[in-house]
N, C-alpha and C. Protein backbone atom coordinates (compact mmCIF):
# COMPACT_ATOMS: atom_id res chain seq x y z
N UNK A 1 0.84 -1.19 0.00
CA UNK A 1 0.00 0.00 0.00
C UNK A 1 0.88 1.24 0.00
N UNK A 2 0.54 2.25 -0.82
CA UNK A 2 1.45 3.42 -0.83
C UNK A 2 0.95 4.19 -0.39
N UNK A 3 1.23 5.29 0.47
CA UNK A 3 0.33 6.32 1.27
C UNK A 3 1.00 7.86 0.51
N UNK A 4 0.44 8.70 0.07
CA UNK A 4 1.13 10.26 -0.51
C UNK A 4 0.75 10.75 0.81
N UNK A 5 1.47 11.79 1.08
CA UNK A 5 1.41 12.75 2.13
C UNK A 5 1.80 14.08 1.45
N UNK A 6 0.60 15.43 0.88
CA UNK A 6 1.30 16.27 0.68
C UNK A 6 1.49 17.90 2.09
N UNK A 7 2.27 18.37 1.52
CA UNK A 7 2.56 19.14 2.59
C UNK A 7 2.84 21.15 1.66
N UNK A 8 2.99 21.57 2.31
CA UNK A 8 3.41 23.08 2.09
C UNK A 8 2.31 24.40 1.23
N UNK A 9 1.17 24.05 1.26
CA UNK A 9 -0.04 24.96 0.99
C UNK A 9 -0.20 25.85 2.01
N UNK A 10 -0.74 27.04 1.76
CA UNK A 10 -1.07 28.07 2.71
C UNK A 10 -1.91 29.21 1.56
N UNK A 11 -1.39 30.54 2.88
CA UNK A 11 -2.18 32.00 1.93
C UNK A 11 -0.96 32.79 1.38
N UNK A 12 -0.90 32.99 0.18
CA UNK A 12 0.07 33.83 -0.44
C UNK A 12 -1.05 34.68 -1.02
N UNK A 13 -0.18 36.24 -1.28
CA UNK A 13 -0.51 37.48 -1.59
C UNK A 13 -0.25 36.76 -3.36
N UNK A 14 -0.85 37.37 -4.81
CA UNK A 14 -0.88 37.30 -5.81
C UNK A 14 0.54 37.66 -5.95
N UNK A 15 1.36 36.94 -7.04
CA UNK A 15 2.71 37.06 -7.07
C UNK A 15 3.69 36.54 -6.67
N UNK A 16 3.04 35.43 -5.26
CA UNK A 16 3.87 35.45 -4.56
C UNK A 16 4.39 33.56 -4.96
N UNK A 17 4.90 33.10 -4.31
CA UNK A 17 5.34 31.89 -4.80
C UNK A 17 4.95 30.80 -3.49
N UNK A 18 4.94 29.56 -3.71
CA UNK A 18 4.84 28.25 -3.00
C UNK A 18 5.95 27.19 -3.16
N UNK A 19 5.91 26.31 -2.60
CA UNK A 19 6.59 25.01 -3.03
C UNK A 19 5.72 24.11 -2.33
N UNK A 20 5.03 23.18 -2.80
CA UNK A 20 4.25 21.83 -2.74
C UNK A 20 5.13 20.96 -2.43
N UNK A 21 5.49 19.91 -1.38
CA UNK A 21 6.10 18.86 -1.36
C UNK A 21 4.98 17.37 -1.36
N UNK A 22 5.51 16.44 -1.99
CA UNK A 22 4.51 14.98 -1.46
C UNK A 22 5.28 14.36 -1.64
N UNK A 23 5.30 13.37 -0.27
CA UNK A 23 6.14 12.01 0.26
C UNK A 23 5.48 11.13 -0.31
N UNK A 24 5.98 9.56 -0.60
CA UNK A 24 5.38 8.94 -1.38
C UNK A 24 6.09 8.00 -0.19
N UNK A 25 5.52 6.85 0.14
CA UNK A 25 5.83 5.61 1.15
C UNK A 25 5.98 4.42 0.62
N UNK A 26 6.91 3.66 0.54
CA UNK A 26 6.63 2.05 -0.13
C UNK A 26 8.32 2.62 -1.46
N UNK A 27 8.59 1.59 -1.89
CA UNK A 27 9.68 1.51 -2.81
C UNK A 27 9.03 1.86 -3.61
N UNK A 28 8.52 1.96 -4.76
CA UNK A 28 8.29 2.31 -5.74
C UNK A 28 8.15 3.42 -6.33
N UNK A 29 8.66 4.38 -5.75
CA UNK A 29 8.06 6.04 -6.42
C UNK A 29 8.91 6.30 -7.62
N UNK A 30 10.69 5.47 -7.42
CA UNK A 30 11.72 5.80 -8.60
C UNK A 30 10.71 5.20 -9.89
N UNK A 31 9.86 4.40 -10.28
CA UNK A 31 9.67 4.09 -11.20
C UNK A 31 8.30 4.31 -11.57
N UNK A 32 7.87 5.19 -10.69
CA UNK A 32 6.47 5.84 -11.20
C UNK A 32 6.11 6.99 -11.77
N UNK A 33 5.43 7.30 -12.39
CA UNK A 33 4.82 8.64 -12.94
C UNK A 33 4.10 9.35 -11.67
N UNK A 34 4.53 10.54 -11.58
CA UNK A 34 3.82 11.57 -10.24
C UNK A 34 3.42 13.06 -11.35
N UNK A 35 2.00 13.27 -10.69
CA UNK A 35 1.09 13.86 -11.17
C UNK A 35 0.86 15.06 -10.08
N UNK A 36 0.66 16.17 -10.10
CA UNK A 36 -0.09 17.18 -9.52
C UNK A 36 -1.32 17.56 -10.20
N UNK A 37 -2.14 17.36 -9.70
CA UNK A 37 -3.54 18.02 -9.26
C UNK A 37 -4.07 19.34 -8.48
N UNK A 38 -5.38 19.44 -9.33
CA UNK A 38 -6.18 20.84 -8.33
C UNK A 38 -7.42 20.26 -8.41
N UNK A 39 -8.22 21.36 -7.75
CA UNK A 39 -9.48 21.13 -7.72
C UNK A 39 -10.12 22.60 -6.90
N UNK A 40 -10.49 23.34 -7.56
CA UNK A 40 -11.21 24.73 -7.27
C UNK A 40 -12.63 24.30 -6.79
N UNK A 41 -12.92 24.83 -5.46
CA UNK A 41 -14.78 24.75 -5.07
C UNK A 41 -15.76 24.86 -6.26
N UNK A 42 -16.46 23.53 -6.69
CA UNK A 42 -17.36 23.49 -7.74
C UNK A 42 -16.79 22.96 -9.04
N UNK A 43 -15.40 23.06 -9.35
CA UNK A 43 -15.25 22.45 -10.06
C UNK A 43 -14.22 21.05 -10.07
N UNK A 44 -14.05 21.02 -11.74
CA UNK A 44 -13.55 19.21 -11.57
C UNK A 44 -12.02 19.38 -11.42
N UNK A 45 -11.52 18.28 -10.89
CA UNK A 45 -9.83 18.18 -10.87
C UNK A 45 -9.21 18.21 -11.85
N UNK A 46 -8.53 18.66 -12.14
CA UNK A 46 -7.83 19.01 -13.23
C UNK A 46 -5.78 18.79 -13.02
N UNK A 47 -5.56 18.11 -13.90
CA UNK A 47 -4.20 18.43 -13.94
C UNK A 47 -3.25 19.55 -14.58
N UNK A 48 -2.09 19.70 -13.55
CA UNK A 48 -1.35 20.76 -13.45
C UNK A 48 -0.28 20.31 -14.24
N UNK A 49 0.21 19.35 -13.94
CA UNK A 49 1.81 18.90 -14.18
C UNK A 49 2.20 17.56 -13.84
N UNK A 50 2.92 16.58 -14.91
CA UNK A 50 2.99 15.62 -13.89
C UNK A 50 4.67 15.35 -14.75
N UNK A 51 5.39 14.13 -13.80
CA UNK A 51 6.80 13.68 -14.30
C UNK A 51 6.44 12.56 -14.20
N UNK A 52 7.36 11.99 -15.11
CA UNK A 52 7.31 10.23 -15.84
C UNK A 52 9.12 10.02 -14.65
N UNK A 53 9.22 8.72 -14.69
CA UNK A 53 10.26 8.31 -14.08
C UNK A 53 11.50 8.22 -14.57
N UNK A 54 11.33 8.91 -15.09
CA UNK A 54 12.45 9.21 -16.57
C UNK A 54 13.15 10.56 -16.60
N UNK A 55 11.82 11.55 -16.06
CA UNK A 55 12.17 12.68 -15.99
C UNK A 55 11.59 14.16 -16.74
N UNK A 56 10.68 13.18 -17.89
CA UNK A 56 10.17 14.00 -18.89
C UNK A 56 9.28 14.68 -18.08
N UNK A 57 8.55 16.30 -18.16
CA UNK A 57 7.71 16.86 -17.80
C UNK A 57 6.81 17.89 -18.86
N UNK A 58 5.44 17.86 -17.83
CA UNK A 58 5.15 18.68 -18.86
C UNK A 58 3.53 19.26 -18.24
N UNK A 59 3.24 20.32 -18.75
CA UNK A 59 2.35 21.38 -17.91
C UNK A 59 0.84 21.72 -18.52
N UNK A 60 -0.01 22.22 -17.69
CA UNK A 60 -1.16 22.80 -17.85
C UNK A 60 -0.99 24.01 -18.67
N UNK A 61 -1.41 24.23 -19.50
CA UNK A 61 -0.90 25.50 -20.58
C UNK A 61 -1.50 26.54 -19.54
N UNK A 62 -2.20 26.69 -18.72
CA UNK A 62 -2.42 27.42 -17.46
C UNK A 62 -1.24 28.05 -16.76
N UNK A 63 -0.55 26.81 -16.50
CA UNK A 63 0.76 27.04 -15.55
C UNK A 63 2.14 27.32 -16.04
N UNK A 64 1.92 27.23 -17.06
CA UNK A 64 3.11 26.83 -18.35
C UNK A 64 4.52 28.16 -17.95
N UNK A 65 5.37 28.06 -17.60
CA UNK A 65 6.22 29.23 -17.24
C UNK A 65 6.11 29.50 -15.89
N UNK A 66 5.14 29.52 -15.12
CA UNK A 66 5.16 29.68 -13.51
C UNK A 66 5.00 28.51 -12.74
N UNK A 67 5.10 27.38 -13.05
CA UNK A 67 5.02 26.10 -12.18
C UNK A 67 6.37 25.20 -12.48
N UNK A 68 6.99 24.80 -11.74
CA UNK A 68 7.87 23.80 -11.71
C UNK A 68 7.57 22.63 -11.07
N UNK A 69 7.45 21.27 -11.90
CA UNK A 69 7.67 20.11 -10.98
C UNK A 69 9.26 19.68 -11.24
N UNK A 70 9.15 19.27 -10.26
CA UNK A 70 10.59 17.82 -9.91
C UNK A 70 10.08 17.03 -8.97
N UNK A 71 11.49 15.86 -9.15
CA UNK A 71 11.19 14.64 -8.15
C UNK A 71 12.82 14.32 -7.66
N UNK A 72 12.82 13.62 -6.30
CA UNK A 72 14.33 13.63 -5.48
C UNK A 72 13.68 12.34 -5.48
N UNK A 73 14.48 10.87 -6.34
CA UNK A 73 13.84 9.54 -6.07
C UNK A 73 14.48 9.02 -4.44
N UNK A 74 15.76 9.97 -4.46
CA UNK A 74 16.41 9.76 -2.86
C UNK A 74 15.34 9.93 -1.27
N UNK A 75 14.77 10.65 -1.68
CA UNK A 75 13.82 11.13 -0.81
C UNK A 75 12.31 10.86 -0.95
N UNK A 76 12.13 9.94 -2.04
CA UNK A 76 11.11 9.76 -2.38
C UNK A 76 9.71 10.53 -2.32
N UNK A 77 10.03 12.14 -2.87
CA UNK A 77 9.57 13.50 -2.75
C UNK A 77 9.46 13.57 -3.84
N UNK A 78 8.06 14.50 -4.51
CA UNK A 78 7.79 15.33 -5.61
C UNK A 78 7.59 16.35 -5.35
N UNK A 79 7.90 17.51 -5.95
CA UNK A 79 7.73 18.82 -5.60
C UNK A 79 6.81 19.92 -6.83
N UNK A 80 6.31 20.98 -6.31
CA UNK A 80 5.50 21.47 -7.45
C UNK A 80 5.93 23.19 -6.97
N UNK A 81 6.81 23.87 -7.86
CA UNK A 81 7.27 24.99 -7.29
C UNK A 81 6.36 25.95 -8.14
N UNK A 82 5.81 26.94 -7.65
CA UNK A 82 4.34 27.69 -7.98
C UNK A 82 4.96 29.19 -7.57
N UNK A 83 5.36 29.74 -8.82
CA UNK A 83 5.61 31.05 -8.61
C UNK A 83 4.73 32.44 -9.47
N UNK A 84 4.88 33.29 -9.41
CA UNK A 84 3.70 34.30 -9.90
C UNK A 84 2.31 34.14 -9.84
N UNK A 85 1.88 33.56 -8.65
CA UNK A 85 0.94 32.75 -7.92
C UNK A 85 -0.49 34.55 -8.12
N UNK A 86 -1.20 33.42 -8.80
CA UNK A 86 -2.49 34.18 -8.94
C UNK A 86 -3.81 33.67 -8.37
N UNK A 87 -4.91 35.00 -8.27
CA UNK A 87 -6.10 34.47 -7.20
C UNK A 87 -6.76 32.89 -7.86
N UNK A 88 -6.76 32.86 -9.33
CA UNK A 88 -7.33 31.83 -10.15
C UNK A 88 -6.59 30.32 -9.87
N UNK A 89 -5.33 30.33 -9.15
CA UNK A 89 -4.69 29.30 -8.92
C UNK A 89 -5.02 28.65 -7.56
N UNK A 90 -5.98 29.41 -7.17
CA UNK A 90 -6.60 28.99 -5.90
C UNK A 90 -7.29 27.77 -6.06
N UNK A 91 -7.13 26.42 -4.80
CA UNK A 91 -7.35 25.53 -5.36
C UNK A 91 -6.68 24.23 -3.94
N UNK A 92 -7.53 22.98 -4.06
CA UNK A 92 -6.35 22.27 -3.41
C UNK A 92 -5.98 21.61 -4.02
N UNK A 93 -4.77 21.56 -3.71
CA UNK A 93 -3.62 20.95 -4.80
C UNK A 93 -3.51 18.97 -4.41
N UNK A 94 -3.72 18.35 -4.88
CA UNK A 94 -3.38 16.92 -4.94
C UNK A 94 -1.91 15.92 -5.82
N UNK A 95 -1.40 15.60 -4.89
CA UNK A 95 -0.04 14.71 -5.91
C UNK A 95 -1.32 13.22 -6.47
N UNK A 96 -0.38 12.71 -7.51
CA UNK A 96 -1.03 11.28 -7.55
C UNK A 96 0.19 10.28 -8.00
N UNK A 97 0.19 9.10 -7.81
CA UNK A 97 1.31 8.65 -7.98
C UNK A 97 0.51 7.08 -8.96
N UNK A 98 1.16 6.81 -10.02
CA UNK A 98 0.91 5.71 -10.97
C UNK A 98 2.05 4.74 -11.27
N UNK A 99 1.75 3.90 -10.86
CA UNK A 99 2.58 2.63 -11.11
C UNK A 99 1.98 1.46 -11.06
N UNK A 100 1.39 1.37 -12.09
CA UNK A 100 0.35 -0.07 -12.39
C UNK A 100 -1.04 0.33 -12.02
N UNK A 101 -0.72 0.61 -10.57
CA UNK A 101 -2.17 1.52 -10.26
C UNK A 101 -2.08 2.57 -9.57
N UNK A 102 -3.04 3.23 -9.07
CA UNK A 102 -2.66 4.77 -8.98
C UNK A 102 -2.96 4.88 -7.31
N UNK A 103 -2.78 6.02 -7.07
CA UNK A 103 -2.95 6.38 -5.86
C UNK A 103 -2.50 7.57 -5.21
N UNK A 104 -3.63 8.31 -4.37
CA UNK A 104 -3.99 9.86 -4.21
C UNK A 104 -3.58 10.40 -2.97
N UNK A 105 -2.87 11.54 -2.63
CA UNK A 105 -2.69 12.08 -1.52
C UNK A 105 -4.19 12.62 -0.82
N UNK A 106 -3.44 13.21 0.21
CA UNK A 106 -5.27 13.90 0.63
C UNK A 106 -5.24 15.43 0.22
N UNK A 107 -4.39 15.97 -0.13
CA UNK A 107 -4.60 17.20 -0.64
C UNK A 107 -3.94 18.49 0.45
N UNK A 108 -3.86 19.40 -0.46
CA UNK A 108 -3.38 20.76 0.59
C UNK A 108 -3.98 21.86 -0.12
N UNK A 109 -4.39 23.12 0.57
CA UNK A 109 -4.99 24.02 0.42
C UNK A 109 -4.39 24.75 -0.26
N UNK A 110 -4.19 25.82 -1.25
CA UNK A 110 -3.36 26.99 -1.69
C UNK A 110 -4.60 27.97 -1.99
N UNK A 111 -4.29 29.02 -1.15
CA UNK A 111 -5.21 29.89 -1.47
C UNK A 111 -4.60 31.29 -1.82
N UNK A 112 -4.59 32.28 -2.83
CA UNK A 112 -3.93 33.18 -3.49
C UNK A 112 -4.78 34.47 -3.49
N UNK A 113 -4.37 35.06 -2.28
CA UNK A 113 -5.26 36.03 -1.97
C UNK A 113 -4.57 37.52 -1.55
N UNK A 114 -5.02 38.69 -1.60
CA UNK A 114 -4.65 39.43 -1.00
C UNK A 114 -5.24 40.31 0.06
C-alpha cells in the first residue's frame, strides 16, 4: 500500500510563490509517474503537471512558465514549485502517484489572496 502525504499549501498574496512537497511511502516512487492536481470549489480536478520516471515533464498551458515540478527519487519526494501565484490558482492541490495503479494524496490548500 502506498500512502502520498502532501505538505506546504497556505495563503500567499498574488505574485507570490509556494513550493508543494509529497512524500510517497513504499519503494516504488523511482519508477512511477507523479502527477499534480487541483481542484477549485465546484469544479472538476484538473491536472497541473505531472513527471514520468524518466524525468520527462510537462504542464497545464495554465501554468506553463510559472510552475515547476521535480522529483528527489532519494527522498522519495515530488515537488511542485508555484511562482507568480495568482487568485485563479486557488485551489487544493493533490499529488497522484501511478505505477500499475494509482494512488492519491489527501490534498493541501493553496489559497492566493490578497
Amino acid at each position: 500500500q502506498v500512502q502520498l502525504v502532501e505538505s506546504g499549501g497556505g495563503l500567499v498574496q498574488p505574485g507570490g510563490s509556494l513550493r508543494l512537497s509529497c512524500v510517497a511511502s513504499g519503494s516504488i516512487f523511482s519508477t512511477a509517474r507523479m502527477e499534480w492536481y487541483r481542484q477549485a470549489p465546484g469544479k472538476q480536478r484538473d491536472l497541473v503537471a505531472y513527471i514520468t520516471s524518466g524525468g520527462i515533464t510537462d504542464y497545464a498551458d495554465s501554468v506553463k512558465g510559472r510552475f515547476t515540478i521535480s522529483r528527489d527519487n532519494a527522498k522519495n519526494t515530488v515537488y511542485l514549485q508555484m511562482n507568480s501565484l495568482r487568485p485563479e490558482d486557488t485551489a487544493v492541490y493533490y499529488c497522484k502517484l501511478i505505477q500499475i495503479l494509482a494512488y492519491w494524496g489527501q490534498g493541501t490548500q493553496v489559497t492566493v489572496s490578497s
